[in-house]
N, C-alpha and C. Protein backbone atom coordinates (compact mmCIF):
# COMPACT_ATOMS: atom_id res chain seq x y z
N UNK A 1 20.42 7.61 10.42
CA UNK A 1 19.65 7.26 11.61
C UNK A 1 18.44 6.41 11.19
N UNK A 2 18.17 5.41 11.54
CA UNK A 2 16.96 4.40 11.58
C UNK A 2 15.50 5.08 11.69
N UNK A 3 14.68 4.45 11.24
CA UNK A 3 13.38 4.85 12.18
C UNK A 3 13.40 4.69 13.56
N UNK A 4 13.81 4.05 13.72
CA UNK A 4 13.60 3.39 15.56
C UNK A 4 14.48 4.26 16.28
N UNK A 5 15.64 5.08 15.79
CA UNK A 5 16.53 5.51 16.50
C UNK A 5 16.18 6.63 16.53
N UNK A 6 15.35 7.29 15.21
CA UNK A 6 14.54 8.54 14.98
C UNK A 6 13.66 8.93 16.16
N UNK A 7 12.52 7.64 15.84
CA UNK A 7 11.38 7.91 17.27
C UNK A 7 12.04 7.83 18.31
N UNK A 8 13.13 7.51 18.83
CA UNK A 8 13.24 7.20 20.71
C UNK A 8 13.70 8.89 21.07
N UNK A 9 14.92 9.25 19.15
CA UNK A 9 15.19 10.52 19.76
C UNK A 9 13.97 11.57 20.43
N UNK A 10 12.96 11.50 19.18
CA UNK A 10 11.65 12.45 18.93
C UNK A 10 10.95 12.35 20.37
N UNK A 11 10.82 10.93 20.47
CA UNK A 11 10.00 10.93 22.10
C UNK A 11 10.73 11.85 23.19
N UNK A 12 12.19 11.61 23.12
CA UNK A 12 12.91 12.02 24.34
C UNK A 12 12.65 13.82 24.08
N UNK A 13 12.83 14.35 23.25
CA UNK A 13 12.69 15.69 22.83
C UNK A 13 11.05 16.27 23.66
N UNK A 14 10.26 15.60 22.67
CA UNK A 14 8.74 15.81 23.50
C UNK A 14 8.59 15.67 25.03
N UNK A 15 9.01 14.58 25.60
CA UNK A 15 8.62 14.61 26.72
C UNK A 15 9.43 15.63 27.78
N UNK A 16 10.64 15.95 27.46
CA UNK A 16 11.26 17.78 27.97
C UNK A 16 10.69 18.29 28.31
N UNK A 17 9.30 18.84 27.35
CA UNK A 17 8.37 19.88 27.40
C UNK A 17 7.31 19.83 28.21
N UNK A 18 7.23 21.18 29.27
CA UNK A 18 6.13 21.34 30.11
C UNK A 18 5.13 20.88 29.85
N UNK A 19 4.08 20.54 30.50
CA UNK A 19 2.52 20.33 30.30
C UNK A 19 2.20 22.06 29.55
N UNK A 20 2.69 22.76 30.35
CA UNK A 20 2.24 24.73 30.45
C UNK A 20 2.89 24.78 28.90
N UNK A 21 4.07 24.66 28.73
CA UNK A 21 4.52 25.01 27.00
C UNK A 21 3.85 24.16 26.00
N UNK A 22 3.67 22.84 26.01
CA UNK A 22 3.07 22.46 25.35
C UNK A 22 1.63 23.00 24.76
N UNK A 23 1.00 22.96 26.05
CA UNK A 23 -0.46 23.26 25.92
C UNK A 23 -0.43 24.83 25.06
N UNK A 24 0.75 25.99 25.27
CA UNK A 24 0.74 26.78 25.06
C UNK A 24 1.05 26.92 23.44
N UNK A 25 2.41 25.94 22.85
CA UNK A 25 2.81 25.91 21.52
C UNK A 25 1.33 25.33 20.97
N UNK A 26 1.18 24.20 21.44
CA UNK A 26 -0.23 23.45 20.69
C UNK A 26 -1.41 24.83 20.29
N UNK A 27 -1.61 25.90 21.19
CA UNK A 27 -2.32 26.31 20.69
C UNK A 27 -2.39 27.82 19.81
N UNK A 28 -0.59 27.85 19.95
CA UNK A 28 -0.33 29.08 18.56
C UNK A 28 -0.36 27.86 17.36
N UNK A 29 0.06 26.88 17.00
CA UNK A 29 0.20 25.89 15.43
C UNK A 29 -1.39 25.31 15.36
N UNK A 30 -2.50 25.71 16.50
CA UNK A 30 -3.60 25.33 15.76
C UNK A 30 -4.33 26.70 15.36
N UNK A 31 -3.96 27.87 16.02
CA UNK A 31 -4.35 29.24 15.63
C UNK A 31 -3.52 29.51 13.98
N UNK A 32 -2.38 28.96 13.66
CA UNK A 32 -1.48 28.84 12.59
C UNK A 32 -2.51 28.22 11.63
N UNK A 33 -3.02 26.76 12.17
CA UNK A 33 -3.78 26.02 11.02
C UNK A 33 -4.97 26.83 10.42
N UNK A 34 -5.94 27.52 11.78
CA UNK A 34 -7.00 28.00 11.62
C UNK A 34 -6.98 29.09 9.87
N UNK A 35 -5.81 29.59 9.84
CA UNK A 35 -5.74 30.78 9.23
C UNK A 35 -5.22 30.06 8.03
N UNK A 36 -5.04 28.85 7.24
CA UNK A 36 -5.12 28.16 6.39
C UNK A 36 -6.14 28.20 5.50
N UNK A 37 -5.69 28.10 4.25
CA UNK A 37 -6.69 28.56 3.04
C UNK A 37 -7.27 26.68 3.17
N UNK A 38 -6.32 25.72 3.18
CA UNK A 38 -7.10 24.53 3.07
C UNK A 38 -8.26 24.14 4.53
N UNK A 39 -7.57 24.85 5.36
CA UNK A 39 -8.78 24.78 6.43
C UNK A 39 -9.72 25.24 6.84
N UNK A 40 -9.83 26.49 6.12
CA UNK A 40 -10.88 27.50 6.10
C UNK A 40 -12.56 26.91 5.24
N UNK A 41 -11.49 26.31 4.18
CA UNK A 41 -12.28 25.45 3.21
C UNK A 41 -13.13 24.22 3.67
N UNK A 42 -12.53 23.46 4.08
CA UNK A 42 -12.97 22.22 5.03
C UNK A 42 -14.29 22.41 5.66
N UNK A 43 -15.05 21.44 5.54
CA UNK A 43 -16.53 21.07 6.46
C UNK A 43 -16.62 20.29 6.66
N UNK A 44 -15.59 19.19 6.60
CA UNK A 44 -15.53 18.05 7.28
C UNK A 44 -13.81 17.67 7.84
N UNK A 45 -13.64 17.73 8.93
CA UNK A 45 -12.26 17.97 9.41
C UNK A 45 -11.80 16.63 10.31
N UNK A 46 -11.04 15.28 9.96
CA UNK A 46 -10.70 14.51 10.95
C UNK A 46 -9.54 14.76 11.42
N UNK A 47 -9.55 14.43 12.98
CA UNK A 47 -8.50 15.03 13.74
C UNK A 47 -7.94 13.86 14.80
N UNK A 48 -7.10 13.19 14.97
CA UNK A 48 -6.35 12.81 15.19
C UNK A 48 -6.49 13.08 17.09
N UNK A 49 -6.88 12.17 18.49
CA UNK A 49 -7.51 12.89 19.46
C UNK A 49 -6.33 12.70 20.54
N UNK A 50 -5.49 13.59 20.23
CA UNK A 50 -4.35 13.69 21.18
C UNK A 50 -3.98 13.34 22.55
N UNK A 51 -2.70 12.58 22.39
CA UNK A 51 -2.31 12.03 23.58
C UNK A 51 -1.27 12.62 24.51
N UNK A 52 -0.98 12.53 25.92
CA UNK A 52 0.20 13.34 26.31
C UNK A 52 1.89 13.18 25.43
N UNK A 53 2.11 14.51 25.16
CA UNK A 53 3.28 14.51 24.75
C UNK A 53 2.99 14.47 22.86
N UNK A 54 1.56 14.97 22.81
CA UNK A 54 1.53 15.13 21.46
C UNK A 54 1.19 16.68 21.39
N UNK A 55 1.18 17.32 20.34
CA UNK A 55 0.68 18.62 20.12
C UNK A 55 -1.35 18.66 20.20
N UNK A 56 -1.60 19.27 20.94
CA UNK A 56 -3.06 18.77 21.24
C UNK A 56 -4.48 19.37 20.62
N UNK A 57 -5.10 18.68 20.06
CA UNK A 57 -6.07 18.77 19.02
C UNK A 57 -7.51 19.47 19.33
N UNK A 58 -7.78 19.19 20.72
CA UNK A 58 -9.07 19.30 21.14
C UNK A 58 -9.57 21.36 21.14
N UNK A 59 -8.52 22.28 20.69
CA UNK A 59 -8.57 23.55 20.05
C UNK A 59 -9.25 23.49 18.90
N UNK A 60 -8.78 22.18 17.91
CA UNK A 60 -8.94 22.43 16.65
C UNK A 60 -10.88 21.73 16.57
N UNK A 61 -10.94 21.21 17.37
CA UNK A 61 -12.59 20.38 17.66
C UNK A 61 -13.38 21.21 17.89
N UNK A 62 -13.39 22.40 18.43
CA UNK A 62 -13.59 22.74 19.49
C UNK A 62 -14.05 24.24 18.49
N UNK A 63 -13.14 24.48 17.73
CA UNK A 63 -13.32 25.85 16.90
C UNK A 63 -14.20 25.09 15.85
N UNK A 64 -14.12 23.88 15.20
CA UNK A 64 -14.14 23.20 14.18
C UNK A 64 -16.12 23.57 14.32
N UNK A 65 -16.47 22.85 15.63
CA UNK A 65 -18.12 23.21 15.99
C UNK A 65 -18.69 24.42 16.12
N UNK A 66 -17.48 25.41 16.70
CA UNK A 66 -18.10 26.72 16.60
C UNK A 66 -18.10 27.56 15.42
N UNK A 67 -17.84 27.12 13.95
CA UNK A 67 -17.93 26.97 12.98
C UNK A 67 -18.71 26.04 11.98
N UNK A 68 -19.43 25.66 12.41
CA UNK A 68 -20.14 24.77 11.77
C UNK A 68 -19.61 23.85 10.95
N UNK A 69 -18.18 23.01 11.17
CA UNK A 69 -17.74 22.37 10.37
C UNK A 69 -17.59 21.18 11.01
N UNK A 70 -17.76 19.80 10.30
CA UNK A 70 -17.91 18.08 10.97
C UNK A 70 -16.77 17.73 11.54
N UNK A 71 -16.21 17.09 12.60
CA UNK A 71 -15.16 16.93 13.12
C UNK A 71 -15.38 15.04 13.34
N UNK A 72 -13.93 14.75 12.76
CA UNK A 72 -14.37 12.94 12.60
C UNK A 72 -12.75 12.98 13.65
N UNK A 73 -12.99 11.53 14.01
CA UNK A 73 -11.87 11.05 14.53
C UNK A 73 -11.59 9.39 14.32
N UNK A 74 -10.62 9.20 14.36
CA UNK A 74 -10.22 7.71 14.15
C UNK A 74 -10.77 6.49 14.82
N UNK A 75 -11.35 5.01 14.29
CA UNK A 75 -11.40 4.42 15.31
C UNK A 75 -10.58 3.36 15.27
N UNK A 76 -10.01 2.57 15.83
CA UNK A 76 -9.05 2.11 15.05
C UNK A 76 -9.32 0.29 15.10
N UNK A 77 -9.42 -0.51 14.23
CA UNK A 77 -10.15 -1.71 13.71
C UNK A 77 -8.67 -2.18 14.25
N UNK A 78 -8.05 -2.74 15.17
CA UNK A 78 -7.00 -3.69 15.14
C UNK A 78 -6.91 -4.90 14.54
N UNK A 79 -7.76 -5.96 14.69
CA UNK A 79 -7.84 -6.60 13.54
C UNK A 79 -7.63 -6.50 11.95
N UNK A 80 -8.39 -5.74 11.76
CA UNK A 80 -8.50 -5.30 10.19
C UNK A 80 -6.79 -4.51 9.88
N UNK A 81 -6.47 -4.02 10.18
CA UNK A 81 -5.54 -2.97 10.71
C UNK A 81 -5.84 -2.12 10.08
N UNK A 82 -6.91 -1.12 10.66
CA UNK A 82 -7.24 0.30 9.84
C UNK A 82 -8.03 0.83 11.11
N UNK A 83 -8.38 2.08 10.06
CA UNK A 83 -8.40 3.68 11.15
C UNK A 83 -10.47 3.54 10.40
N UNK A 84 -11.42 4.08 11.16
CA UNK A 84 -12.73 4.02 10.67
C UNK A 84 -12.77 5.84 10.78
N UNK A 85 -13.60 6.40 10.02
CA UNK A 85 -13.52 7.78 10.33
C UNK A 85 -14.65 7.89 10.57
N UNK A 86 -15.15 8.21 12.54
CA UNK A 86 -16.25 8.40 13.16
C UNK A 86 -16.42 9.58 13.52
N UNK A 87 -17.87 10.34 13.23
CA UNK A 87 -18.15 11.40 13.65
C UNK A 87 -18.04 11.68 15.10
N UNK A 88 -17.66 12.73 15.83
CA UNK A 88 -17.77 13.07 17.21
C UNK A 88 -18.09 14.56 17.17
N UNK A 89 -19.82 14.67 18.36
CA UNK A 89 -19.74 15.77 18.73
C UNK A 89 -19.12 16.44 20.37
N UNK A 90 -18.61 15.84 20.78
CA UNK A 90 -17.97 15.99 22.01
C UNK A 90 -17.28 15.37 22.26
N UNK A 91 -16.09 16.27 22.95
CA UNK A 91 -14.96 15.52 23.48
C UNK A 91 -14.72 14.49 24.64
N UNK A 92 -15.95 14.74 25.36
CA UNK A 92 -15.78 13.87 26.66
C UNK A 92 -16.91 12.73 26.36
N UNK A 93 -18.42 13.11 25.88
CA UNK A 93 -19.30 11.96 25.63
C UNK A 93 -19.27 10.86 24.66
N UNK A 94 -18.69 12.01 23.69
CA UNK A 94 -18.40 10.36 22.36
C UNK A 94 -17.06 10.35 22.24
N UNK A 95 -15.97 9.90 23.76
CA UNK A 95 -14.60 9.68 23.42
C UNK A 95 -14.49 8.93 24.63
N UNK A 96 -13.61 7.69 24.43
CA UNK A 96 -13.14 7.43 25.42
C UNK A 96 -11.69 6.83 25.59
N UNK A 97 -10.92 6.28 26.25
CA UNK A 97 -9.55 5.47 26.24
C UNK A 97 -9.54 3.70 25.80
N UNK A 98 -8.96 3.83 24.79
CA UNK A 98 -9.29 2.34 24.02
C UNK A 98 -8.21 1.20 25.37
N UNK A 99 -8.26 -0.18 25.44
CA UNK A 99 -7.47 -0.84 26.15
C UNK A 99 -6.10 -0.63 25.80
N UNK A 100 -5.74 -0.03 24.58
CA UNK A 100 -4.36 -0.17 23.91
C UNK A 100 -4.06 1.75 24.23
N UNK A 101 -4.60 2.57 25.18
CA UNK A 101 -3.77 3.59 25.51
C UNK A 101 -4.46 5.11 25.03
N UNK A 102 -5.02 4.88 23.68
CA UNK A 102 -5.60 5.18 22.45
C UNK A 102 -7.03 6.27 22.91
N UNK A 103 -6.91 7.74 22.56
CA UNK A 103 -8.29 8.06 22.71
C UNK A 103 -9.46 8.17 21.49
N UNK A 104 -10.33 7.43 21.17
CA UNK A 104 -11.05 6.90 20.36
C UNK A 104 -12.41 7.27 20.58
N UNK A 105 -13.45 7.41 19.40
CA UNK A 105 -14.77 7.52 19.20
C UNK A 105 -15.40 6.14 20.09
N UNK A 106 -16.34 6.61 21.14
CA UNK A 106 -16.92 5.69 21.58
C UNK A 106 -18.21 4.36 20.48
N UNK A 107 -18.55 5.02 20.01
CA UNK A 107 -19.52 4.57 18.79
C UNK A 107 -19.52 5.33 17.29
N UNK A 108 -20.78 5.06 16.59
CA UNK A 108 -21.49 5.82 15.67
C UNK A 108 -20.89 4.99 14.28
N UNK A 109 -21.36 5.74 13.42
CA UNK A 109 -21.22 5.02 11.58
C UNK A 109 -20.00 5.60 10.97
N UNK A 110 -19.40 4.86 10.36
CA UNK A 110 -18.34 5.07 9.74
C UNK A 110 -18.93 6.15 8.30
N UNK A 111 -18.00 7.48 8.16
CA UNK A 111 -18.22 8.55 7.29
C UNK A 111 -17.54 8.43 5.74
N UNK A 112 -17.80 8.12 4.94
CA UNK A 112 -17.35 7.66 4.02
C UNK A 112 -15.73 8.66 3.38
N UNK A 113 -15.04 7.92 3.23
CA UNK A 113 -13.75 8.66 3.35
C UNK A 113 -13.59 9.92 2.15
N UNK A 114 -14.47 9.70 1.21
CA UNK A 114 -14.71 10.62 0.20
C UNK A 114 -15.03 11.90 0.01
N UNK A 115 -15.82 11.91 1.60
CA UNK A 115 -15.98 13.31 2.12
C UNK A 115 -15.46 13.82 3.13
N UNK A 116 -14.04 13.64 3.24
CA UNK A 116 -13.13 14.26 4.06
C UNK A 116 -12.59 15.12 3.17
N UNK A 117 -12.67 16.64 3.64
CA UNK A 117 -11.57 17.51 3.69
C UNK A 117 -10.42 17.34 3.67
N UNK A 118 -10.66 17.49 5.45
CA UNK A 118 -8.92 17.84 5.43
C UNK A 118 -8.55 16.59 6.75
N UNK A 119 -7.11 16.13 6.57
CA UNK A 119 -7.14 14.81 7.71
C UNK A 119 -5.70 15.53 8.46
N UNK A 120 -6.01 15.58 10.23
CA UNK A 120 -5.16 15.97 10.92
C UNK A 120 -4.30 15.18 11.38
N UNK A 121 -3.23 14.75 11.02
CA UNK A 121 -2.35 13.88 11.14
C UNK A 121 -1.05 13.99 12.09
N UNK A 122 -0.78 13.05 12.91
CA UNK A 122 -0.20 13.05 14.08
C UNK A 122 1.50 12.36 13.94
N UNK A 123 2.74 12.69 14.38
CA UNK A 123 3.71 12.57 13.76
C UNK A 123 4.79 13.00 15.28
N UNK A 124 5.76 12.09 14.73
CA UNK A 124 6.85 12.22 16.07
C UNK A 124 7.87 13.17 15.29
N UNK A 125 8.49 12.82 13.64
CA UNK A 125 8.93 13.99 13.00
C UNK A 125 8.66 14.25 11.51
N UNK A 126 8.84 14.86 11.11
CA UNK A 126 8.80 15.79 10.04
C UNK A 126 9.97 16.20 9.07
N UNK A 127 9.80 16.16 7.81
CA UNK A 127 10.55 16.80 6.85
C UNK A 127 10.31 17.91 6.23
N UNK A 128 10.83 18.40 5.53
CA UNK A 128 10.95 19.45 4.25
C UNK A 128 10.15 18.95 2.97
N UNK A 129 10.24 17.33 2.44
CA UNK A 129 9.84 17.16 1.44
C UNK A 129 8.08 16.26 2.02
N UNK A 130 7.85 16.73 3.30
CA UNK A 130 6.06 16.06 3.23
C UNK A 130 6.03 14.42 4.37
N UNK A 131 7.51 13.85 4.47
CA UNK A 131 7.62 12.69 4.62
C UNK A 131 7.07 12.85 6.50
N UNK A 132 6.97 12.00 6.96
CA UNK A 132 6.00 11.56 8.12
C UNK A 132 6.88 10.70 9.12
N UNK A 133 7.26 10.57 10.09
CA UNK A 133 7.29 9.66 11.04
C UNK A 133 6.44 9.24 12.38
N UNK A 134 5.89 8.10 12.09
CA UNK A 134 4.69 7.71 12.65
C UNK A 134 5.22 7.19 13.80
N UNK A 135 4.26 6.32 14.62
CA UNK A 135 4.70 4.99 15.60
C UNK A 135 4.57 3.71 15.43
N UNK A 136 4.93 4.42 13.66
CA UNK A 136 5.43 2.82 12.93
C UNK A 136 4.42 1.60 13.12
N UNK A 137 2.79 1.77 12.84
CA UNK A 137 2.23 0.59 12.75
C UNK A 137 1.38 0.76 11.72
N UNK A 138 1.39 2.08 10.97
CA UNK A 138 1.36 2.30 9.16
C UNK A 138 -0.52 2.57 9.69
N UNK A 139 -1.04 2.54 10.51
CA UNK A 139 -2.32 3.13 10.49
C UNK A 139 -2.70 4.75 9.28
N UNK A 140 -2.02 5.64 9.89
CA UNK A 140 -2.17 7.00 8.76
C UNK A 140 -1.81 6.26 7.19
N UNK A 141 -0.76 5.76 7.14
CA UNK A 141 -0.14 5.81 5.71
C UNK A 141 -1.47 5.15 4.91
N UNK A 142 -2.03 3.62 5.63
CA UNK A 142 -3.26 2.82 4.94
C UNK A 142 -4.64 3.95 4.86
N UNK A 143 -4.52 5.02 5.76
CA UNK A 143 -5.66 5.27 5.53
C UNK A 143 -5.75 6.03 4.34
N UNK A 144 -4.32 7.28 4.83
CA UNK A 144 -3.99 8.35 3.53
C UNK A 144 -4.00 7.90 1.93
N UNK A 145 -3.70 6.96 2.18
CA UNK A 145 -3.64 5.88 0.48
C UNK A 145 -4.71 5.61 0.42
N UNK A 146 -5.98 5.75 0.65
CA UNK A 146 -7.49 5.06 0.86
C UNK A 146 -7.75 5.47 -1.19
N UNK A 147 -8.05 5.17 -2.06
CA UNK A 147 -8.55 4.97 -2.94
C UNK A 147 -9.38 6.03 -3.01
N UNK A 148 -10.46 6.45 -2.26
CA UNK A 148 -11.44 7.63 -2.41
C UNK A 148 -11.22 8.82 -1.61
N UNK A 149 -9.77 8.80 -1.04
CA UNK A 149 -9.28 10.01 -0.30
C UNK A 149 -8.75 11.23 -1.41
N UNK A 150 -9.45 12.18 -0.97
CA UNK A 150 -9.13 13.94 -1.98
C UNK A 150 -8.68 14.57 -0.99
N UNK A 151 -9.17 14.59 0.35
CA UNK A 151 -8.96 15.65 0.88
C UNK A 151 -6.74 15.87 0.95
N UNK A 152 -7.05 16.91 2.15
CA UNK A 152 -5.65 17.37 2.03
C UNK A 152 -5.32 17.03 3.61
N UNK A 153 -3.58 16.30 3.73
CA UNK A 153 -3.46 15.73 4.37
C UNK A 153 -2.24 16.31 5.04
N UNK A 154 -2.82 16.82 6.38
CA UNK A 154 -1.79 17.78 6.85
C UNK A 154 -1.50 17.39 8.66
N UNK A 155 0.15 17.68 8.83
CA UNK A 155 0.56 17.36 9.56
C UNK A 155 0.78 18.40 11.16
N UNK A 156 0.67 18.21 11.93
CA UNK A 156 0.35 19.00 12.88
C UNK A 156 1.68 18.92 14.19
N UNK A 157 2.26 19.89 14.64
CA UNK A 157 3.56 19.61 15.08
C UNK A 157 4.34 20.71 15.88
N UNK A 158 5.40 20.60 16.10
CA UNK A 158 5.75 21.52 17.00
C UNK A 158 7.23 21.65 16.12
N UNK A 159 7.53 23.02 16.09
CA UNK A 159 8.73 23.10 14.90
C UNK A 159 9.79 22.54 15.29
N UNK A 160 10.25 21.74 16.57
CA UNK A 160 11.31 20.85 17.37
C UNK A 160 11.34 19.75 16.63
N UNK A 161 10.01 19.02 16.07
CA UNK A 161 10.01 17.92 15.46
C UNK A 161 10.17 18.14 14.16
N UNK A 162 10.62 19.13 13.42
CA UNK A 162 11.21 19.09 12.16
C UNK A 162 12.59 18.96 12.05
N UNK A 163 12.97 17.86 11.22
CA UNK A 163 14.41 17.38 10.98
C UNK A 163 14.77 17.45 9.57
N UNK A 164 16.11 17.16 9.51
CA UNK A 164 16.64 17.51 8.28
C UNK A 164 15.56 15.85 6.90
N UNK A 165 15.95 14.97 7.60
CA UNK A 165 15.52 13.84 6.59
C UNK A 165 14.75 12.75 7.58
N UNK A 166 13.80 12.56 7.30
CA UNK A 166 12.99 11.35 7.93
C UNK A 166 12.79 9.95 7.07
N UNK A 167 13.48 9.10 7.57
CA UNK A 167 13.91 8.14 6.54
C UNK A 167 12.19 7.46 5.97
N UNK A 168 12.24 7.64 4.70
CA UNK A 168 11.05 7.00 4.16
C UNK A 168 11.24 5.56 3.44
N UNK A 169 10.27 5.14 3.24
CA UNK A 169 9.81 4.10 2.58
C UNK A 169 8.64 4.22 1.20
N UNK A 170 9.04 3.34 0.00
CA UNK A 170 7.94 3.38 -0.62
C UNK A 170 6.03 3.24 -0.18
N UNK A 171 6.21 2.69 1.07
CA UNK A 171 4.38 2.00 1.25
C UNK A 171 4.55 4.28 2.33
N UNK A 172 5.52 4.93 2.79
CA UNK A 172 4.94 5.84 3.27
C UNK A 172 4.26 7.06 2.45
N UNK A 173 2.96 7.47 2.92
CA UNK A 173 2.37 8.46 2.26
C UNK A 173 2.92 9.53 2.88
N UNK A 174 3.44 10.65 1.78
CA UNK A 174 3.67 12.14 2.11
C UNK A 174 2.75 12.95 2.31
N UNK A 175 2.99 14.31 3.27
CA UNK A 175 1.85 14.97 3.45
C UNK A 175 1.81 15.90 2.38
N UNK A 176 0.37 16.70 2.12
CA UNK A 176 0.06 17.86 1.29
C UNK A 176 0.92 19.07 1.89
N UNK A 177 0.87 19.21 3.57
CA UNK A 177 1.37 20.54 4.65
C UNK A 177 1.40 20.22 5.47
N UNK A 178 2.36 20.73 6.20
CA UNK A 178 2.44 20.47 8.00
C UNK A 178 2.46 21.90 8.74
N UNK A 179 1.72 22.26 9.73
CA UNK A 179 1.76 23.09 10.35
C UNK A 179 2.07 23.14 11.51
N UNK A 180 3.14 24.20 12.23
CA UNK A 180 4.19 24.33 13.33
C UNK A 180 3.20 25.16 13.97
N UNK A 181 3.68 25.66 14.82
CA UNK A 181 3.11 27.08 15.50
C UNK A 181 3.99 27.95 15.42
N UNK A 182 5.27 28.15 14.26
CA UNK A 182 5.77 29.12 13.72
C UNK A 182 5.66 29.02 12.35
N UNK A 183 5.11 28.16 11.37
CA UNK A 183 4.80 28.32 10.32
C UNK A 183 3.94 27.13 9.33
N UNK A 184 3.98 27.41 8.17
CA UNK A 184 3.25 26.65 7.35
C UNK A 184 3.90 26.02 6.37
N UNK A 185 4.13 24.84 6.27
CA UNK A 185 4.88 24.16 4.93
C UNK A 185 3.58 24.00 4.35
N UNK A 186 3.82 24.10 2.74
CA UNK A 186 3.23 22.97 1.77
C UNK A 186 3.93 22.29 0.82
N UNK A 187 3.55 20.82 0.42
CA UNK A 187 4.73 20.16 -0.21
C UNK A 187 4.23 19.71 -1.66
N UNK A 188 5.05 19.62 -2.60
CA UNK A 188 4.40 19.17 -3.81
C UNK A 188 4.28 17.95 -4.16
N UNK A 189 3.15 17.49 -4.38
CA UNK A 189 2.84 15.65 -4.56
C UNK A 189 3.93 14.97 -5.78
């Protein structure tokens, strides 16, 4: 199966699902993440600011402050073709809908990628061995490859979107873990 034939399946799968189940799975696989030794760790957490028909993030923001830990989100440089990692303390004041669909940091300074933790990464499917299927315009993969990136790079998902093989490429970056809301992978680099 192609990439392209991959995502149309993955989309058609997601969009099945209730607003009510969704919202409901989304928030056992971020109660799943919470209880993570790499996320427990984390004080600086970028998260990925969910769109309909994705597994939804704004749980993980949301605990992230009532914990005293930094919550960044993407901004995304189309030109440049890259992701900026902007601080946000709220979901509704410093976020808004980019022209391209996209919910994005309204402003602020780019956080130097060196001090990211942990990066919440957004995915149509999933493997066994870490591999990723994006919406194919390589934003995560350029960032995950960033030169001064340590943190741990974990995938966030609904266990429907795990498949047997997600066709990779050399330029794709694998994840560290992906977390379902029935369990926890971790993968070896």
């Amino acid at each position: 199966m192609t990439k392209q034939e991959l995502r149309q399946q993955m989309r058609r799968k997601l969009e099945a699902f209730s607003e009510e189940e969704l919202h409901e799975r989304s928030i056992a696989a971020c109660q799943r993440l919470f209880e993570t030794v790499e996320y427990r760790r984390a004080e600086i957490v970028m998260l990925y600011l969910s769109m309909t028909h994705e597994v939804d993030t704004s749980q993980i923001a949301l605990h992230c402050w009532s914990n005293m830990k930094r919550v960044l989100a993407p901004k995304v440089m189309w030109e440049q073709r890259r992701m900026l990692p902007i601080e946000i303390n709220s979901l509704t004041n410093d976020v808004r809908d980019s022209e391209r669909g996209f919910r994005e940091p309204i402003g602020g300074m780019p956080i130097p990628v060196a001090d990211i933790d942990i990066v919440i990464v957004p995915g149509l499917a999933f493997d066994a061995w870490g591999n990723r299927l994006g919406r194919g315009l390589g934003f995560y993969d350029r960032f995950l490859c960033h030169r001064d990136f340590r943190g741990v790079a974990c995938g966030l998902a609904l266990e429907e979107q795990v498949v047997e093989r997600v066709p990779a490429e050399e330029r794709d970056v694998r994840l560290h873990m992906l977390v379902t809301e029935r369990r926890v992978r971790r993968f070896k680099r």
